[in-house]
PDB file of N, CA and C in Angstrom:
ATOM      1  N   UNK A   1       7.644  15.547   0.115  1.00  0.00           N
ATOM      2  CA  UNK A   1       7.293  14.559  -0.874  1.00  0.00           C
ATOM      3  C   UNK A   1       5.868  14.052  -0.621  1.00  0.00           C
ATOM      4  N   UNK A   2       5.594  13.527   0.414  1.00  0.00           N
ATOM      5  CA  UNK A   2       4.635  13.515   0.960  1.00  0.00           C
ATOM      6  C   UNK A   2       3.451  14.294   0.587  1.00  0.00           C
ATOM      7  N   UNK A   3       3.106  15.830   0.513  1.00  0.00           N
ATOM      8  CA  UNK A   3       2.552  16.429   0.622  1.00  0.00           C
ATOM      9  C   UNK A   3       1.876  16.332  -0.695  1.00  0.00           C
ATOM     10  N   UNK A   4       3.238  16.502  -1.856  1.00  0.00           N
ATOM     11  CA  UNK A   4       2.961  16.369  -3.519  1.00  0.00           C
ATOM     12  C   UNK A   4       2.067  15.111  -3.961  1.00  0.00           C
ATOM     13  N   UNK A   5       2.703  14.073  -2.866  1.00  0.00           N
ATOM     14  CA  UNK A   5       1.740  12.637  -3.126  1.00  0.00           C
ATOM     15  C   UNK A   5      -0.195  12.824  -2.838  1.00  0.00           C
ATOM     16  N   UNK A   6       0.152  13.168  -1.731  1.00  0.00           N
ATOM     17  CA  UNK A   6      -1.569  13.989  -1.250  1.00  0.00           C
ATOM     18  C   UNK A   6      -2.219  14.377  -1.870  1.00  0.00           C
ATOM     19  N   UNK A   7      -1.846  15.630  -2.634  1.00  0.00           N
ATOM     20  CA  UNK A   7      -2.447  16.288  -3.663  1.00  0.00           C
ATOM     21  C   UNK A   7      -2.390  15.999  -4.937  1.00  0.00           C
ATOM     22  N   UNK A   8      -1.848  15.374  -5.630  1.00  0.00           N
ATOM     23  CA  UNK A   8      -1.619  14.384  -6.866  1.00  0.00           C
ATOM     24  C   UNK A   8      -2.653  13.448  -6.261  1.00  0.00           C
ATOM     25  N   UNK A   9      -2.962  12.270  -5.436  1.00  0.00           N
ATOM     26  CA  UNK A   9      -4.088  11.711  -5.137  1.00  0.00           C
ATOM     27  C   UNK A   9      -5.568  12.288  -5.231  1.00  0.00           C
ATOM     28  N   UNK A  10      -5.393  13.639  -4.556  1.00  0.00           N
ATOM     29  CA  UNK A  10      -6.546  14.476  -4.779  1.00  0.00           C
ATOM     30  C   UNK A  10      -6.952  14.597  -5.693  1.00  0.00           C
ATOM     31  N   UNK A  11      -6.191  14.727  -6.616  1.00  0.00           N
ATOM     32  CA  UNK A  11      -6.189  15.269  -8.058  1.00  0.00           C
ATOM     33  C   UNK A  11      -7.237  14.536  -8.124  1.00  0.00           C
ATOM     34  N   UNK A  12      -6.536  13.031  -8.626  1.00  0.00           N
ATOM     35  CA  UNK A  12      -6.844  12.008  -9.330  1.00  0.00           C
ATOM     36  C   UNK A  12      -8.375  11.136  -8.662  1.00  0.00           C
ATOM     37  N   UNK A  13      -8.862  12.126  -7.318  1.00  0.00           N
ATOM     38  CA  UNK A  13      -9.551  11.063  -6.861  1.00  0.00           C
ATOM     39  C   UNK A  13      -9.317   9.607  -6.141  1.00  0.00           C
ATOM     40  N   UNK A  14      -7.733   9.726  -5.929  1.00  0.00           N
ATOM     41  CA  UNK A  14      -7.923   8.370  -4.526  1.00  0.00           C
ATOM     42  C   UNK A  14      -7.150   8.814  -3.616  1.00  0.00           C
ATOM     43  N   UNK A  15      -7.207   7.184  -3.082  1.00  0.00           N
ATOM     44  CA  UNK A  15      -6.246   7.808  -1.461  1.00  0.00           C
ATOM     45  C   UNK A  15      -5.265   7.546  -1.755  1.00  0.00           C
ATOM     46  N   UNK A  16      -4.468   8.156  -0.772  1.00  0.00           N
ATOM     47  CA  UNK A  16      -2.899   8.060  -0.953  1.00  0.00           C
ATOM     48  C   UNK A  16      -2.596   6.842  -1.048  1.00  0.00           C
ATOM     49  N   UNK A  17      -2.699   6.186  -0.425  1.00  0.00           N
ATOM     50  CA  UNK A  17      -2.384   4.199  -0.509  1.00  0.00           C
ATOM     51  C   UNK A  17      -2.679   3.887  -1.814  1.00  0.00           C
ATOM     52  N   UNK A  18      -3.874   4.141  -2.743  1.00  0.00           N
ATOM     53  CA  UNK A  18      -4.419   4.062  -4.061  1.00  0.00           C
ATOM     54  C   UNK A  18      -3.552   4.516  -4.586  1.00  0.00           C
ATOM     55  N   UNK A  19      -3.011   6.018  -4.559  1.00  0.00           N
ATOM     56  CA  UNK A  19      -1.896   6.312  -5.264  1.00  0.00           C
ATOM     57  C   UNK A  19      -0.861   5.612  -5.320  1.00  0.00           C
ATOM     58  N   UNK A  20       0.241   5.654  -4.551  1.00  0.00           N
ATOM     59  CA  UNK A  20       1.238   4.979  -4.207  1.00  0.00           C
ATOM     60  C   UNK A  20       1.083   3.684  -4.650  1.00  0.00           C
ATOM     61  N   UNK A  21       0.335   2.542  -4.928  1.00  0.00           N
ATOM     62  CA  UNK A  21      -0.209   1.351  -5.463  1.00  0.00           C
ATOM     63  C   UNK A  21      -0.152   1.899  -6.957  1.00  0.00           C
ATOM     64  N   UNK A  22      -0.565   2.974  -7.688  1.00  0.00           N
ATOM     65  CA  UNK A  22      -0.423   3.144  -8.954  1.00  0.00           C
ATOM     66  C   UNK A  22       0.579   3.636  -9.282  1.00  0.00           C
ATOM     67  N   UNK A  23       1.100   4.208  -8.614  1.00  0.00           N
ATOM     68  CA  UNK A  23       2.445   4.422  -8.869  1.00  0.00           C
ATOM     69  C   UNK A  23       3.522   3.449  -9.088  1.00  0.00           C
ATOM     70  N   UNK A  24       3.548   2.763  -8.162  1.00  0.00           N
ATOM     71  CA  UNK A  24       4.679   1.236  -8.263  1.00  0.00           C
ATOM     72  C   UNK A  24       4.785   0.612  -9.592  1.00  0.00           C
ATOM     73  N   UNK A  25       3.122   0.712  -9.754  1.00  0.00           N
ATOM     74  CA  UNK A  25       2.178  -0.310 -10.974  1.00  0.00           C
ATOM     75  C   UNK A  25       2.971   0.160 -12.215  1.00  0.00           C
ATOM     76  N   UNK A  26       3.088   1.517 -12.304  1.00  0.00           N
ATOM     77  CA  UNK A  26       3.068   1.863 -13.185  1.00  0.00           C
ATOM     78  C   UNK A  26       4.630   2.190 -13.636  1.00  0.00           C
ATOM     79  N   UNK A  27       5.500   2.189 -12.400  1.00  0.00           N
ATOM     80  CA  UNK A  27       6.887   1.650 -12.317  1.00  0.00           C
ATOM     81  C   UNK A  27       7.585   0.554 -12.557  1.00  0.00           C
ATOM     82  N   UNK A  28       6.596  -0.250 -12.332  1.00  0.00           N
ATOM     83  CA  UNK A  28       6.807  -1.800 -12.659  1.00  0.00           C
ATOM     84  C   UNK A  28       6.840  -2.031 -14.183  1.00  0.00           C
ATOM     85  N   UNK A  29       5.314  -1.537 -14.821  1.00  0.00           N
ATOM     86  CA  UNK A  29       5.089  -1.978 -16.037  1.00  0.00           C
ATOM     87  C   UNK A  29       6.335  -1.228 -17.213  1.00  0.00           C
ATOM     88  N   UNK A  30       6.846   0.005 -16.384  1.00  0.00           N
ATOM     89  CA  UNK A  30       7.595   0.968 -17.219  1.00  0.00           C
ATOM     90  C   UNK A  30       8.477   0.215 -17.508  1.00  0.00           C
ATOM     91  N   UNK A  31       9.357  -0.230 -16.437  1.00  0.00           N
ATOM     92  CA  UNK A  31      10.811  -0.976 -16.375  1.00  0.00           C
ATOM     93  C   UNK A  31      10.284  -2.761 -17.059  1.00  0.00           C
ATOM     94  N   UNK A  32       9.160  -2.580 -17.251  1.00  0.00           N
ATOM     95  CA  UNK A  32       8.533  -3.889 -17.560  1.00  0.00           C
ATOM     96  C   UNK A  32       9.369  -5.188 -16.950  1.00  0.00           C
ATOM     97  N   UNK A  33       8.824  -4.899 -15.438  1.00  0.00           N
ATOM     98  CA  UNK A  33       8.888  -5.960 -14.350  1.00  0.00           C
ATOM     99  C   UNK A  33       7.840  -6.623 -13.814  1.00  0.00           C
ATOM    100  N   UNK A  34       6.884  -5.925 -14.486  1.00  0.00           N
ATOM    101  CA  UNK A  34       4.985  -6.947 -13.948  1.00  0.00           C
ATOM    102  C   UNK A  34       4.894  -7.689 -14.814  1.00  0.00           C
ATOM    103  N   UNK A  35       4.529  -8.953 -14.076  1.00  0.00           N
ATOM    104  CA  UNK A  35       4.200  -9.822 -14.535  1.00  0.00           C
ATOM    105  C   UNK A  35       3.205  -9.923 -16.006  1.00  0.00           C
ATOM    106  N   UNK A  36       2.228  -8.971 -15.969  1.00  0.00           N
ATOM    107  CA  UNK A  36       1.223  -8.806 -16.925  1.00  0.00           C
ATOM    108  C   UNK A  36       1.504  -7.038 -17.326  1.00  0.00           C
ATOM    109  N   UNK A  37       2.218  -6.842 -18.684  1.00  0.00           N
ATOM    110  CA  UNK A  37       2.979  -5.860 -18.844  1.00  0.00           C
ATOM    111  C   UNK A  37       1.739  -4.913 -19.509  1.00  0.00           C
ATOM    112  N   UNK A  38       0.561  -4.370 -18.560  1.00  0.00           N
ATOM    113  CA  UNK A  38      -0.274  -3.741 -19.436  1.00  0.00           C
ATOM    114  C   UNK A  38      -0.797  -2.400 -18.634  1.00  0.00           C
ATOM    115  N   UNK A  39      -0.873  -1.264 -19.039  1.00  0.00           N
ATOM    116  CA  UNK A  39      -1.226  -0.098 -18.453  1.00  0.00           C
ATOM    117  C   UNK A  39      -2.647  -0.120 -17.629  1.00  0.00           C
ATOM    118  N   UNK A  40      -3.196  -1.027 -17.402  1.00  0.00           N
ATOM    119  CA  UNK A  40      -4.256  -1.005 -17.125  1.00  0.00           C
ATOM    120  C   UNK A  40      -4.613  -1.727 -15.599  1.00  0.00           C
ATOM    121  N   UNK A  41      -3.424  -2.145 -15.057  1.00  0.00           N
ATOM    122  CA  UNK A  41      -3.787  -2.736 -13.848  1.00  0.00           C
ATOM    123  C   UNK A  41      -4.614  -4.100 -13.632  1.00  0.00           C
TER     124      UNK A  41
END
């Protein structure tokens, strides 16, 4: 799992921590549990 996260970061240009942070974000806003429900961080 790990590994897929790495390279999906790569992809995208950040670090894994960056990833994983957009990821949540974007888990959050899905299930629309953030506070500020907007794709944009």
């Amino acid at each position: 799992m790990m590994e897929a996260v790495e390279k999906w970061a790569a992809d995208d240009f950040r670090s894994i921590n960056g990833q994983l942070e957009w990821i949540i974000h974007k888990a959050l806003v899905d299930a629309k549990r953030s506070k500020k429900d907007t794709e944009n961080g």
